[in-house]
C-alpha atoms as a PDB file:
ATOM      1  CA  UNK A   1     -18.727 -12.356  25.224  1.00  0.00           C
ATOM      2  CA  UNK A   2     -15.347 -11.450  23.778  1.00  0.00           C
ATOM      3  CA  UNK A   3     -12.651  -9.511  24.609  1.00  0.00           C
ATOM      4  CA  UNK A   4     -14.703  -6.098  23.364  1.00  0.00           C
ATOM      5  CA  UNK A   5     -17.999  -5.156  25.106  1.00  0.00           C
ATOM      6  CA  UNK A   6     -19.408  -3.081  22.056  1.00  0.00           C
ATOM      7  CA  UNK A   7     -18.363  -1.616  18.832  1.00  0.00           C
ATOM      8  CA  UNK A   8     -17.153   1.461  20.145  1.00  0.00           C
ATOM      9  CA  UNK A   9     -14.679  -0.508  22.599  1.00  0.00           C
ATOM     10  CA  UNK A  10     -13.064  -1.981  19.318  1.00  0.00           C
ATOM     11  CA  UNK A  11     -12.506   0.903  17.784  1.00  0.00           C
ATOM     12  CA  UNK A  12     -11.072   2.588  20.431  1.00  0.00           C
ATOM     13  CA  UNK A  13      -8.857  -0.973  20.941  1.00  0.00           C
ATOM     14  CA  UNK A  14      -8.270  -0.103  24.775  1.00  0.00           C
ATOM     15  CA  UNK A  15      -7.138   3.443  24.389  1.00  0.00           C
ATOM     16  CA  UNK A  16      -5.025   2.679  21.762  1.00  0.00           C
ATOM     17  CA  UNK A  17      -7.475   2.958  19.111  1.00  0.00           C
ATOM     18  CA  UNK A  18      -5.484   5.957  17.359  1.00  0.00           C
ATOM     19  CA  UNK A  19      -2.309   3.936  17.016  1.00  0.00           C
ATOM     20  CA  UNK A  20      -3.587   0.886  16.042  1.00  0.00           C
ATOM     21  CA  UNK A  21      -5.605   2.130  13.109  1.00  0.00           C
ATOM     22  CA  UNK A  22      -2.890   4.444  11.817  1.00  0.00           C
ATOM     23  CA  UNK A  23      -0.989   1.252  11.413  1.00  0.00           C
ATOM     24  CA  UNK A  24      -3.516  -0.195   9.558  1.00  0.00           C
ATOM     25  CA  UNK A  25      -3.588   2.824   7.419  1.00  0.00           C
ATOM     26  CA  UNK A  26       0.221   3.397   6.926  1.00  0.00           C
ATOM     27  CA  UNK A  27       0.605  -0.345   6.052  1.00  0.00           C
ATOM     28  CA  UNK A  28      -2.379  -0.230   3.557  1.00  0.00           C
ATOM     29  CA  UNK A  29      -0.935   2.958   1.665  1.00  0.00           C
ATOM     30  CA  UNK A  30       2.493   1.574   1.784  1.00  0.00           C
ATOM     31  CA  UNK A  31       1.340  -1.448  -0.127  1.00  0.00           C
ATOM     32  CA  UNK A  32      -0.760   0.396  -2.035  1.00  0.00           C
ATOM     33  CA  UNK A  33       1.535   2.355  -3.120  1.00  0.00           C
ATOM     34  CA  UNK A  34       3.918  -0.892  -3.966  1.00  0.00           C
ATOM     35  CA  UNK A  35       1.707  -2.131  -6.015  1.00  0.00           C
ATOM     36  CA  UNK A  36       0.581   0.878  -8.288  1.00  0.00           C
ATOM     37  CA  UNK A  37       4.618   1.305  -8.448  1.00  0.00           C
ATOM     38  CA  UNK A  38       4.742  -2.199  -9.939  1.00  0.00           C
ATOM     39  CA  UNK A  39       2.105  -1.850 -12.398  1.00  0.00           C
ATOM     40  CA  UNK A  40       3.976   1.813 -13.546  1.00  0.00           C
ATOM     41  CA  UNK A  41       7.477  -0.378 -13.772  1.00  0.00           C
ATOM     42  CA  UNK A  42       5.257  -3.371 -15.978  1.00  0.00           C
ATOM     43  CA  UNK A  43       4.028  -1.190 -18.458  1.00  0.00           C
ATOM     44  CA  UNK A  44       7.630   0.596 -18.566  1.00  0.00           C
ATOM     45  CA  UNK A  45       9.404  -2.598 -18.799  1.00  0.00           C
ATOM     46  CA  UNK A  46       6.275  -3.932 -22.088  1.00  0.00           C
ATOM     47  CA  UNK A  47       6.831  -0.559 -23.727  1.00  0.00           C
ATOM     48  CA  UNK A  48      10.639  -0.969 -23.930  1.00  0.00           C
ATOM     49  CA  UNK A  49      10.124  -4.558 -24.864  1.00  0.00           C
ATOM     50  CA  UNK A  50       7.782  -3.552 -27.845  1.00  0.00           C
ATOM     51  CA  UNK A  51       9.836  -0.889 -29.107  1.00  0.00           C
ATOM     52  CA  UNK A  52      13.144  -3.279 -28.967  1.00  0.00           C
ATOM     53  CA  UNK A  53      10.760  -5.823 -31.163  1.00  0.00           C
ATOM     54  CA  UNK A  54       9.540  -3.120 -33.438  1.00  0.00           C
ATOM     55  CA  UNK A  55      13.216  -2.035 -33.658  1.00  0.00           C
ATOM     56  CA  UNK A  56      14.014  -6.430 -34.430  1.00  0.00           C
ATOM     57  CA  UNK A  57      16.427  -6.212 -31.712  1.00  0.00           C
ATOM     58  CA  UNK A  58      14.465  -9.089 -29.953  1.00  0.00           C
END
């Protein structure tokens, strides 16, 4: 059997359980929130790009 006897065990990691998962959870909101912030900067950037064709700057 591996290193965890049940379930439960894993989640709890030990004890350490709490800490462990709220790293998990900071790092996926972190990158989360990276990517929505690129998306939000793509459509910026296309916008600008369109209006400077529009405009026949490009």
């Amino acid at each position: 059997m591996g290193y965890f006897e049940t379930f439960t065990d894993f989640i709890r990691m030990g004890r350490h359980g709490v800490y462990v998962w709220s790293v998990y959870g900071i790092a996926i909101i972190v990158i989360a929130s990276h990517l929505v912030s690129l998306a939000m900067q793509k459509r910026r950037v296309l916008k600008e790009f369109r209006k400077m064709k529009k405009r026949g700057v490009l």
